[in-house]
PDB file of N, CA and C in Angstrom:
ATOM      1  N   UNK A   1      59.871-133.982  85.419  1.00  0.00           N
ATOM      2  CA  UNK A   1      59.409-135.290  85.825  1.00  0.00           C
ATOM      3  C   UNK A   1      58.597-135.959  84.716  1.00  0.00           C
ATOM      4  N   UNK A   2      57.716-135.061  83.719  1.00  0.00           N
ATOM      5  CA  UNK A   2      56.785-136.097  82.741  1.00  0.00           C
ATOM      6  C   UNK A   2      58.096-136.329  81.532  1.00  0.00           C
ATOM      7  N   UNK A   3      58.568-136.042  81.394  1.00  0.00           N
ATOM      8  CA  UNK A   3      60.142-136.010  80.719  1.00  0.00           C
ATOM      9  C   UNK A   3      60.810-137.724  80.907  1.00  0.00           C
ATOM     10  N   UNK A   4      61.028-137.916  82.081  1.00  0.00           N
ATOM     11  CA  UNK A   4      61.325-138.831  83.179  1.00  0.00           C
ATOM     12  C   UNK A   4      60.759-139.876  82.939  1.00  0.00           C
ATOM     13  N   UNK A   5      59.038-139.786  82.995  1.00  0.00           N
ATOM     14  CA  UNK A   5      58.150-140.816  82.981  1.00  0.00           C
ATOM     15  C   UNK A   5      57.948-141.092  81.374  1.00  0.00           C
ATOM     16  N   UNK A   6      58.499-140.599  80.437  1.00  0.00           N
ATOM     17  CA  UNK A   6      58.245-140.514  79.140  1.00  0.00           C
ATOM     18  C   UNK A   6      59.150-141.427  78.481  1.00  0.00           C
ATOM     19  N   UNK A   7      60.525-141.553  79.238  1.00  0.00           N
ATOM     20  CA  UNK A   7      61.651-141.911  78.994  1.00  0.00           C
ATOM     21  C   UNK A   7      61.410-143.682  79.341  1.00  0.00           C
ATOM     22  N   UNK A   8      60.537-143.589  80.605  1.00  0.00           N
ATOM     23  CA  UNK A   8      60.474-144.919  81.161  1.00  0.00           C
ATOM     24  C   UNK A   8      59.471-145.348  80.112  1.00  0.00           C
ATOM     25  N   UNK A   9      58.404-144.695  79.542  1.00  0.00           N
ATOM     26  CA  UNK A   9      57.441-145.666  79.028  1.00  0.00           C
ATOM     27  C   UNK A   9      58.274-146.162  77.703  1.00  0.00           C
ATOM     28  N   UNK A  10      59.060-145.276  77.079  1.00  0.00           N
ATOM     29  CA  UNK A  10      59.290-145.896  75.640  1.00  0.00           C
ATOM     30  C   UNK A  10      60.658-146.463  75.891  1.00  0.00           C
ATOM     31  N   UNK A  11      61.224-146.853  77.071  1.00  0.00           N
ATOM     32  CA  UNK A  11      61.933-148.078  77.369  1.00  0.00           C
ATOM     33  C   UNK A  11      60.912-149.594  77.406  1.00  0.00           C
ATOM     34  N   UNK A  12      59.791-148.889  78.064  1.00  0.00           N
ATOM     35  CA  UNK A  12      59.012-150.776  78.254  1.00  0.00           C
ATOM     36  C   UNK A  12      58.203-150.686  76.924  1.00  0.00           C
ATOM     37  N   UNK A  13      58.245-150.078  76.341  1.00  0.00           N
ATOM     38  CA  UNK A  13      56.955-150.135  74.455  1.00  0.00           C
ATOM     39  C   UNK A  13      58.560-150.520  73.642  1.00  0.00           C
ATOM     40  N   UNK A  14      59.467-150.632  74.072  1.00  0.00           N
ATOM     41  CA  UNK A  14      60.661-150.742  72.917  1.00  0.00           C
ATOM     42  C   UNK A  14      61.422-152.274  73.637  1.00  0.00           C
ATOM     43  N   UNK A  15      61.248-152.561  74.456  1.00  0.00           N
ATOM     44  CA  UNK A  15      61.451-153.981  75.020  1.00  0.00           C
ATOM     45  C   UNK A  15      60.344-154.689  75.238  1.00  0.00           C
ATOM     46  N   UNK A  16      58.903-154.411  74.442  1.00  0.00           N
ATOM     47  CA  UNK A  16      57.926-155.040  74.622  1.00  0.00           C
ATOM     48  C   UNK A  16      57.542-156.100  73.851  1.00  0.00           C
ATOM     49  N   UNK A  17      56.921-157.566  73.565  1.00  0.00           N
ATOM     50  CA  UNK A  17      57.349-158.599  72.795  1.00  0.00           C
ATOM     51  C   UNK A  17      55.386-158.982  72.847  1.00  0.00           C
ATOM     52  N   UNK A  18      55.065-158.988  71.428  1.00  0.00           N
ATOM     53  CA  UNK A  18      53.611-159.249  71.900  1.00  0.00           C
ATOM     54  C   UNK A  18      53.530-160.860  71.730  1.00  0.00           C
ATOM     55  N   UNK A  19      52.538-161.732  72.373  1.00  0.00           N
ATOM     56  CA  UNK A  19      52.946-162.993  72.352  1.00  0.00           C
ATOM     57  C   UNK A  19      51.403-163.685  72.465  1.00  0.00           C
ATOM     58  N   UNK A  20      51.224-164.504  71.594  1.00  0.00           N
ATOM     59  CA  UNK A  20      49.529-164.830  71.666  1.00  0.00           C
ATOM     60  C   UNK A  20      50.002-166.497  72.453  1.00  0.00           C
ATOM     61  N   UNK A  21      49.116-167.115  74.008  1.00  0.00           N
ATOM     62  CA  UNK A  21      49.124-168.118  74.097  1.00  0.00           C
ATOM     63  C   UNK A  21      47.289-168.721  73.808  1.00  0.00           C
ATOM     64  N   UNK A  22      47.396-169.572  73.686  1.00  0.00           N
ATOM     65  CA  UNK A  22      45.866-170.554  73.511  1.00  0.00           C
ATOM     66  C   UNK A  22      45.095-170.961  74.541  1.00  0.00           C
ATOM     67  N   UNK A  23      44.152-171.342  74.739  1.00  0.00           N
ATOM     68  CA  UNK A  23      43.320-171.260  75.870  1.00  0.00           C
ATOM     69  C   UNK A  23      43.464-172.598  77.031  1.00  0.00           C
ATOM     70  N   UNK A  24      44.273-172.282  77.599  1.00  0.00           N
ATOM     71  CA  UNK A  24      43.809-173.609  78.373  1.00  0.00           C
ATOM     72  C   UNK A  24      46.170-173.380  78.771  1.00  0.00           C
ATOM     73  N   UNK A  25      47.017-172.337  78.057  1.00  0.00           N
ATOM     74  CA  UNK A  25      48.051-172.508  78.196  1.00  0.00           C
ATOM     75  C   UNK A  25      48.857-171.925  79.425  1.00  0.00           C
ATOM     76  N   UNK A  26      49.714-172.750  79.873  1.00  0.00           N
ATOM     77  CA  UNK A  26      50.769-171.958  81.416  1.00  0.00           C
ATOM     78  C   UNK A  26      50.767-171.053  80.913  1.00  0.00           C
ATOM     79  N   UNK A  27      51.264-169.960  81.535  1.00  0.00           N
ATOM     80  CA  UNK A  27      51.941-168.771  81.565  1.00  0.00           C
ATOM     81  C   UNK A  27      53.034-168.827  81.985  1.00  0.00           C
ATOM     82  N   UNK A  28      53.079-168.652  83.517  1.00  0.00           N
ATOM     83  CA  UNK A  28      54.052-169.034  84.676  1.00  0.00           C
ATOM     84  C   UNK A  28      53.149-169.577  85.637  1.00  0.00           C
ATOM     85  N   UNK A  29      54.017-169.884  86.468  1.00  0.00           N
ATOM     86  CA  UNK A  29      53.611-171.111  87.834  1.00  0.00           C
ATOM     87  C   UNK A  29      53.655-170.338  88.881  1.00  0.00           C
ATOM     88  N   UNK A  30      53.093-170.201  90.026  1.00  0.00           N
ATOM     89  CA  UNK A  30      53.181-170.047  91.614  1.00  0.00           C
ATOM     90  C   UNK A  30      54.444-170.500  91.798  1.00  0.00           C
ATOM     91  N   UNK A  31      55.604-169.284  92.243  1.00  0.00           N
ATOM     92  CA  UNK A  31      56.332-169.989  93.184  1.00  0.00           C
ATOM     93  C   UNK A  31      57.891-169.513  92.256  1.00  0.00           C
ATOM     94  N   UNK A  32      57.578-169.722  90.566  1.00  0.00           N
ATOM     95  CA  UNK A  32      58.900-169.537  89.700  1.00  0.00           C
ATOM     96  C   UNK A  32      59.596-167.841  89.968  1.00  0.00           C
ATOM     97  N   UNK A  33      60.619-167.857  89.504  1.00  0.00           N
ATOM     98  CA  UNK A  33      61.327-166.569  89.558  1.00  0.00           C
ATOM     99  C   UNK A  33      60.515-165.527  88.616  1.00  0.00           C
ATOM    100  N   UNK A  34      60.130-164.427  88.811  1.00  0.00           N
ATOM    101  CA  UNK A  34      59.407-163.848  87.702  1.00  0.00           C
ATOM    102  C   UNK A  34      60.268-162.526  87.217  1.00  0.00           C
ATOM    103  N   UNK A  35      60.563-162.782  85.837  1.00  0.00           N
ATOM    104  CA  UNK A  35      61.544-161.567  85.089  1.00  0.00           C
ATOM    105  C   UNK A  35      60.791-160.969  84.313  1.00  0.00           C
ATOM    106  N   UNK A  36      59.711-161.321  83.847  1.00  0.00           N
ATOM    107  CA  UNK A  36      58.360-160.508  82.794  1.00  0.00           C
ATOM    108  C   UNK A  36      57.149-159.902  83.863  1.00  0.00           C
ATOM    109  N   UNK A  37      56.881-158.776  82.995  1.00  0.00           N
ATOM    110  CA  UNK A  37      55.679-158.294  83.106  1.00  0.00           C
ATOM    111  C   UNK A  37      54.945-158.554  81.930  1.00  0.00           C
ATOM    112  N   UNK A  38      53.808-159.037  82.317  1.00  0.00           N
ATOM    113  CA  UNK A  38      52.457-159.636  81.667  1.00  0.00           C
ATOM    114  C   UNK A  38      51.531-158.493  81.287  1.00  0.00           C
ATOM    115  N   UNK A  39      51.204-157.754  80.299  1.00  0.00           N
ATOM    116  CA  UNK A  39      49.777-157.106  79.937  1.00  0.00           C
ATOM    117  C   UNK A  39      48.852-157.864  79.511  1.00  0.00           C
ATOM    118  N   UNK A  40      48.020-157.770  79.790  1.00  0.00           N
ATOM    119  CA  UNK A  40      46.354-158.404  78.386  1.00  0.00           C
ATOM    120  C   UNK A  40      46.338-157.455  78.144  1.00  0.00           C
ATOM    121  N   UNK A  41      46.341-157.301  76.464  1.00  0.00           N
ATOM    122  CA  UNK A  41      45.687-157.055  75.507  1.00  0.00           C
ATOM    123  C   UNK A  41      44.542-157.449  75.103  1.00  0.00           C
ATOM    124  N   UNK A  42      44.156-158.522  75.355  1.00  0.00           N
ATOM    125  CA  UNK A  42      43.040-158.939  74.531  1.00  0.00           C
ATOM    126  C   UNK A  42      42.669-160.527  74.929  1.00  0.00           C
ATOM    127  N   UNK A  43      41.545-160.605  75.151  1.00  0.00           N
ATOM    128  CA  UNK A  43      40.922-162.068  75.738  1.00  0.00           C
ATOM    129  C   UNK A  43      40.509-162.069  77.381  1.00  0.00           C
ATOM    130  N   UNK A  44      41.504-163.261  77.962  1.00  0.00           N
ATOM    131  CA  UNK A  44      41.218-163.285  79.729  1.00  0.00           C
ATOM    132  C   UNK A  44      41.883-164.138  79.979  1.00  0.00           C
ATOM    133  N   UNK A  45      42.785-163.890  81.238  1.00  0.00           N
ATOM    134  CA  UNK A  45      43.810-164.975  82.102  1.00  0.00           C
ATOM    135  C   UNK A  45      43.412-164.927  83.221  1.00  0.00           C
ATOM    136  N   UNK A  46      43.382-166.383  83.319  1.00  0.00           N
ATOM    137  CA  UNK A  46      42.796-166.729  84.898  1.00  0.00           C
ATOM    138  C   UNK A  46      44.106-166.847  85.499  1.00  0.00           C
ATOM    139  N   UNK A  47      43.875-166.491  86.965  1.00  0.00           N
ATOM    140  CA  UNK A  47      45.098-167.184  87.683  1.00  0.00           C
ATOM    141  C   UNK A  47      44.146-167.610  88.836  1.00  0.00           C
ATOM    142  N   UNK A  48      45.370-168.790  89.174  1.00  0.00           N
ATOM    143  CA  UNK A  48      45.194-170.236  89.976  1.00  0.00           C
ATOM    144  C   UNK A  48      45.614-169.800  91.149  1.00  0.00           C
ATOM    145  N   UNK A  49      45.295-170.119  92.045  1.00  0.00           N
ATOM    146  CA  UNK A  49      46.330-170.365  93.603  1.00  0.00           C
ATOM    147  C   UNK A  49      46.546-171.717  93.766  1.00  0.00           C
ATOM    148  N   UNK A  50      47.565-172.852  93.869  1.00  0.00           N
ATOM    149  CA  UNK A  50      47.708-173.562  94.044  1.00  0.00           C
ATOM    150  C   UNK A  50      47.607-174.120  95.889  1.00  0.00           C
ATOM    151  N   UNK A  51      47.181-174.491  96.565  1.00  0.00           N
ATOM    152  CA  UNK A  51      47.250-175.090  97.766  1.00  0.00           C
ATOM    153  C   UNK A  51      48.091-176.054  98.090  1.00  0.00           C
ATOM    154  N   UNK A  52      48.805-175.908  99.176  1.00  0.00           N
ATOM    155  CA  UNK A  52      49.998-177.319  98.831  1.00  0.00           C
ATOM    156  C   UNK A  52      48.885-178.143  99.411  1.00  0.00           C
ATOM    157  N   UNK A  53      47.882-178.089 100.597  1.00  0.00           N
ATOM    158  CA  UNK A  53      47.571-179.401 100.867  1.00  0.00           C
ATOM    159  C   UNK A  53      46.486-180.141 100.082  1.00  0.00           C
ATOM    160  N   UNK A  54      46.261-179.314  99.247  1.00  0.00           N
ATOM    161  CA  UNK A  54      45.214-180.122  98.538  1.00  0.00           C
ATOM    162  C   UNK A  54      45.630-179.827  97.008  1.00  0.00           C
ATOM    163  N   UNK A  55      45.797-180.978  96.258  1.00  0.00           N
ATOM    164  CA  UNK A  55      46.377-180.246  95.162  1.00  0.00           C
ATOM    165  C   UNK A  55      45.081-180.545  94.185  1.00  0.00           C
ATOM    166  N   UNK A  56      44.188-179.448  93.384  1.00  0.00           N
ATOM    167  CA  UNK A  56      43.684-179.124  92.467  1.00  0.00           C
ATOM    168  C   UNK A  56      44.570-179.372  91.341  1.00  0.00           C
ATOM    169  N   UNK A  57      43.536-180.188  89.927  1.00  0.00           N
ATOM    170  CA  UNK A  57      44.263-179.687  88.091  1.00  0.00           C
ATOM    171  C   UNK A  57      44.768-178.591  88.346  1.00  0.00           C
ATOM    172  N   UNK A  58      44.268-177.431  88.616  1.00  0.00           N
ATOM    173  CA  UNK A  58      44.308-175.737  88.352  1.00  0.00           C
ATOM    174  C   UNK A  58      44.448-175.287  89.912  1.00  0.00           C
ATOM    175  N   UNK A  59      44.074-175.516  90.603  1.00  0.00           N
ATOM    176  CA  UNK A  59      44.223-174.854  92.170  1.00  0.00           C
ATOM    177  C   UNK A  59      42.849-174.463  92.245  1.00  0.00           C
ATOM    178  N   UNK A  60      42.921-172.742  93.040  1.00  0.00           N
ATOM    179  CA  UNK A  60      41.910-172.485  93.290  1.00  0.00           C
ATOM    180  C   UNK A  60      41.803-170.700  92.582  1.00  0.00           C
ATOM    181  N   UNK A  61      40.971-170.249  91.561  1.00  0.00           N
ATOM    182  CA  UNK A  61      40.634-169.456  91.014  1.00  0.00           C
ATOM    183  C   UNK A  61      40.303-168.278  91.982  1.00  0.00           C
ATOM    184  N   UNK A  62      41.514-167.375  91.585  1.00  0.00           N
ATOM    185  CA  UNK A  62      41.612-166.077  92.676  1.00  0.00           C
ATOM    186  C   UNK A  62      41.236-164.607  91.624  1.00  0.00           C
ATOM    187  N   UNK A  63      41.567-164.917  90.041  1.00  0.00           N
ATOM    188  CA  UNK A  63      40.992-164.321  89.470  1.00  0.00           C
ATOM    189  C   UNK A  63      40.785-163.939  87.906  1.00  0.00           C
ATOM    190  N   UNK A  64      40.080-163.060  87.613  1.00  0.00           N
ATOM    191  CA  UNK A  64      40.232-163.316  85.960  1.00  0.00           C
ATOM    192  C   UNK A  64      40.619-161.993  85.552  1.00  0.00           C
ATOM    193  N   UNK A  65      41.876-162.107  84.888  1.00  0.00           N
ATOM    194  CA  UNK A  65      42.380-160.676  83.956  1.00  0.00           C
ATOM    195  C   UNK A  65      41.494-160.370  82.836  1.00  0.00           C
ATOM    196  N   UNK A  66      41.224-159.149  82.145  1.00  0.00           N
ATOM    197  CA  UNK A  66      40.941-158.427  81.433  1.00  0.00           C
ATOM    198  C   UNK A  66      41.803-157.986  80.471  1.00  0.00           C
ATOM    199  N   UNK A  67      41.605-157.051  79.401  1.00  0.00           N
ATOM    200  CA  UNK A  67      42.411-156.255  78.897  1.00  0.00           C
ATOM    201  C   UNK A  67      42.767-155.106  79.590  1.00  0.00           C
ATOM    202  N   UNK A  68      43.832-154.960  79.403  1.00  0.00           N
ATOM    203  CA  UNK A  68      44.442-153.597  80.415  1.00  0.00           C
ATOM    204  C   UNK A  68      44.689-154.063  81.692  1.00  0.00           C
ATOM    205  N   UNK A  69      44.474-155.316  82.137  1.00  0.00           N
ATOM    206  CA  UNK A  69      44.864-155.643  83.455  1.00  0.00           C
ATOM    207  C   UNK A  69      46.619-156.367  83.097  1.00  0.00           C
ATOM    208  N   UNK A  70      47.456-156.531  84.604  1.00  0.00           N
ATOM    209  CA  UNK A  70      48.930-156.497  84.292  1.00  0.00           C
ATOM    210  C   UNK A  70      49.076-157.820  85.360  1.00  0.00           C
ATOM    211  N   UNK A  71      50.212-158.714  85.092  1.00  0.00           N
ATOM    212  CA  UNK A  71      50.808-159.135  86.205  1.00  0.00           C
ATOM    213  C   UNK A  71      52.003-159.949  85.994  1.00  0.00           C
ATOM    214  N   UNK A  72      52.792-160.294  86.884  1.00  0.00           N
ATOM    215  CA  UNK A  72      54.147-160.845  86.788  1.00  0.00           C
ATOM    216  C   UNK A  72      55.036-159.749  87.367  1.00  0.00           C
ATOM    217  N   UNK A  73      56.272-159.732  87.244  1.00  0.00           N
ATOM    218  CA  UNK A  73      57.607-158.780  87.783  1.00  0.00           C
ATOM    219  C   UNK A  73      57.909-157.948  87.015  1.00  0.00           C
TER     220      UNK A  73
END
């Protein structure tokens, strides 16, 4: 089985794409199809909740990523 799990990690470190965005940039949206998984490395990503009935610039702040924190599909 660690054989297994060894196999899986250096499938996602060998399809992995490092990608710097700027502060204030989308990522993805509430709601889009999601085909990436997201790591931080380094800095902080907020994510939004959007409300349909009230629409916020940004929505409403559910939380702030770290390094080592993950998200997307």
């Amino acid at each position: 089985m660690l054989l297994c799990l060894a196999q899986v990690l250096n499938k996602l470190v060998s399809g992995a794409v490092v990608t710097t965005w700027a502060e204030g940039d989308l990522i993805t949206e509430q709601g889009s199809t999601g085909t990436r998984l997201y790591v931080v490395l380094s800095g902080e990503a907020d994510v939004f909740k959007q409300q349909a009935e009230r629409v916020l610039p940004h929505g409403t702040l559910v939380a702030s990523l770290r390094p080592g924190d993950y998200f997307g599909e």
